[in-house]
N, C-alpha and C. Protein backbone atom coordinates (compact mmCIF):
# COMPACT_ATOMS: atom_id res chain seq x y z
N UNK A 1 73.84 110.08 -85.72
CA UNK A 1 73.41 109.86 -84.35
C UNK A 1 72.10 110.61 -84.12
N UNK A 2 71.15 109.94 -83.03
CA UNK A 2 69.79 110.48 -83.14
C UNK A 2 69.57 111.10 -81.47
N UNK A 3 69.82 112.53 -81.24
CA UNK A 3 69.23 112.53 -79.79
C UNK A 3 68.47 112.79 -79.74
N UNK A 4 67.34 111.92 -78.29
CA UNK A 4 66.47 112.10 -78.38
C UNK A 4 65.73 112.51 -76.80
N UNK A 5 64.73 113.07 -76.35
CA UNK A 5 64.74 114.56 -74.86
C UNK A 5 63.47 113.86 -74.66
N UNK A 6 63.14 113.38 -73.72
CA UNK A 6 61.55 113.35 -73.48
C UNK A 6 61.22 113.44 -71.87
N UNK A 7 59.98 113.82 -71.17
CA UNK A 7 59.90 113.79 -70.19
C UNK A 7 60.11 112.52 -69.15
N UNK A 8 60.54 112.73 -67.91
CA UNK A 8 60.56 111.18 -67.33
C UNK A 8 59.43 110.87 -66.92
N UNK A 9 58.34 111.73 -66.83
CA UNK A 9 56.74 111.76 -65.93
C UNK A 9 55.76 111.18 -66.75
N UNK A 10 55.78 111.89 -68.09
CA UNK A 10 54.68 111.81 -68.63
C UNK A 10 55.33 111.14 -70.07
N UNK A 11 56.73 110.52 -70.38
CA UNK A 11 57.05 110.28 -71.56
C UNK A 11 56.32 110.71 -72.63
N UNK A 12 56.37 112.38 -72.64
CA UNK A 12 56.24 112.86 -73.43
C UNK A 12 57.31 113.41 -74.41
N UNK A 13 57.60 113.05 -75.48
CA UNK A 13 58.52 113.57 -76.41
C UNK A 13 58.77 114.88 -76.55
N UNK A 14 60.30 115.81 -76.30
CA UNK A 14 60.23 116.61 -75.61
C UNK A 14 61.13 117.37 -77.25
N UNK A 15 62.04 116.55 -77.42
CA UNK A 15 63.13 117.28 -78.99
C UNK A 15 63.51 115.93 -79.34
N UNK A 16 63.65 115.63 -80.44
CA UNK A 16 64.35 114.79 -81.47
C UNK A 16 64.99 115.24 -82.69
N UNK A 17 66.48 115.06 -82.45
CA UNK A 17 67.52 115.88 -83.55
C UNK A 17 68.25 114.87 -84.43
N UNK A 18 68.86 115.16 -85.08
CA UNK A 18 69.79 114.17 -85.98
C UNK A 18 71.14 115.47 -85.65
N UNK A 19 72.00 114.43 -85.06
CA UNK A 19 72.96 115.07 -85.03
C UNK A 19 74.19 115.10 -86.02
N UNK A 20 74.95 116.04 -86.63
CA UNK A 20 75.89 116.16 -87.96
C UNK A 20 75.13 115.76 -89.46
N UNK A 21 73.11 116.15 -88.90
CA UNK A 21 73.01 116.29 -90.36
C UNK A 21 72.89 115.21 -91.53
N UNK A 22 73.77 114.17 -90.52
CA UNK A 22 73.54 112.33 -91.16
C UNK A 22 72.17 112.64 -91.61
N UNK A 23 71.71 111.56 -92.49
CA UNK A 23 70.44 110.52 -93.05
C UNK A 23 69.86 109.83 -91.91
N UNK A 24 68.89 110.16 -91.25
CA UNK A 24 67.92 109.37 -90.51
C UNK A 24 67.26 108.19 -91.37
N UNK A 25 67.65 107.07 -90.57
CA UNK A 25 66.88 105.80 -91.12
C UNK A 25 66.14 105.79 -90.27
N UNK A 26 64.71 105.00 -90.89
CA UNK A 26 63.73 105.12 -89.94
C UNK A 26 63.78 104.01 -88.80
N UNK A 27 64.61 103.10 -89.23
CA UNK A 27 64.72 101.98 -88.51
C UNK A 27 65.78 102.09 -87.55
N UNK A 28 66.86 103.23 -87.78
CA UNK A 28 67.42 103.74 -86.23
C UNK A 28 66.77 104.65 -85.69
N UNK A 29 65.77 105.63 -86.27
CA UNK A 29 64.95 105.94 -85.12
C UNK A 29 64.05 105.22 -84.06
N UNK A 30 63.44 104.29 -85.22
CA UNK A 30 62.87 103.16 -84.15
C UNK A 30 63.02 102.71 -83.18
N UNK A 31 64.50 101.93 -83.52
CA UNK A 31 65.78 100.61 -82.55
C UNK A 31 65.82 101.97 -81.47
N UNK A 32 66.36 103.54 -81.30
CA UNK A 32 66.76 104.65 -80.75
C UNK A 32 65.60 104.86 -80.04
N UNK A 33 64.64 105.01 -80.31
CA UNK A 33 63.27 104.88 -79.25
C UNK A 33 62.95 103.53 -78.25
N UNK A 34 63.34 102.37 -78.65
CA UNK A 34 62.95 101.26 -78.15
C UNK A 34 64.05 101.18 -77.22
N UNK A 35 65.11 101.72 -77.46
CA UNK A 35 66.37 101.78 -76.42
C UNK A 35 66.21 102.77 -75.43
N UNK A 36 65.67 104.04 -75.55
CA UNK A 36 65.60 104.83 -74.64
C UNK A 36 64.28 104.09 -73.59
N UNK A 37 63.47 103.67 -74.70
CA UNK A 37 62.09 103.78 -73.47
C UNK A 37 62.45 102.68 -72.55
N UNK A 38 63.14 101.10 -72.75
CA UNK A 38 63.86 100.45 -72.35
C UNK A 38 65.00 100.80 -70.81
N UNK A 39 65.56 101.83 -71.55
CA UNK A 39 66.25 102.37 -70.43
C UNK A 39 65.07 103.08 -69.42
N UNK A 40 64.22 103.76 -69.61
CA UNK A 40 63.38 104.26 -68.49
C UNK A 40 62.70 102.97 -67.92
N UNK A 41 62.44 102.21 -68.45
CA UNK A 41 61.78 101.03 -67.80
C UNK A 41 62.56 99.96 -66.96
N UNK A 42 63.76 100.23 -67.61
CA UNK A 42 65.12 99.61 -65.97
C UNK A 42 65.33 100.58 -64.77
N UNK A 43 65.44 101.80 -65.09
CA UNK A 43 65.53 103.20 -64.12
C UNK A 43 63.95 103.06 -63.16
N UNK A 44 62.88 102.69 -63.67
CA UNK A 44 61.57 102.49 -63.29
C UNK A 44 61.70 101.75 -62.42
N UNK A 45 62.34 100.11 -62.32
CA UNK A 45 62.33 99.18 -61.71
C UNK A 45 62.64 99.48 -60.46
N UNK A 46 63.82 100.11 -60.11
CA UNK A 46 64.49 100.37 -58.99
C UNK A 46 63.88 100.81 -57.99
């Protein structure tokens, strides 16, 4: 699992961890970024 902290103002990347140490694929960090920024951009809408 990948958490990931960034500001809501300035989406600035704030911490990015791998949690239990797993193997980061780069392609779930990716999909894991495109989902978060996604989510700020529905939270945005409102």
């Amino acid at each position: 699992m990948i958490q990931i902290t960034y500001d809501r103002n300035s989406l600035e990347l704030i911490e990015c961890e791998c949690i239990k140490n797993e193997k980061v694929d780069l392609a779930d960090l990716a999909f894991t970024l495109i989902d978060g920024f996604n989510e700020f951009l529905k939270e945005a809408e409102v």
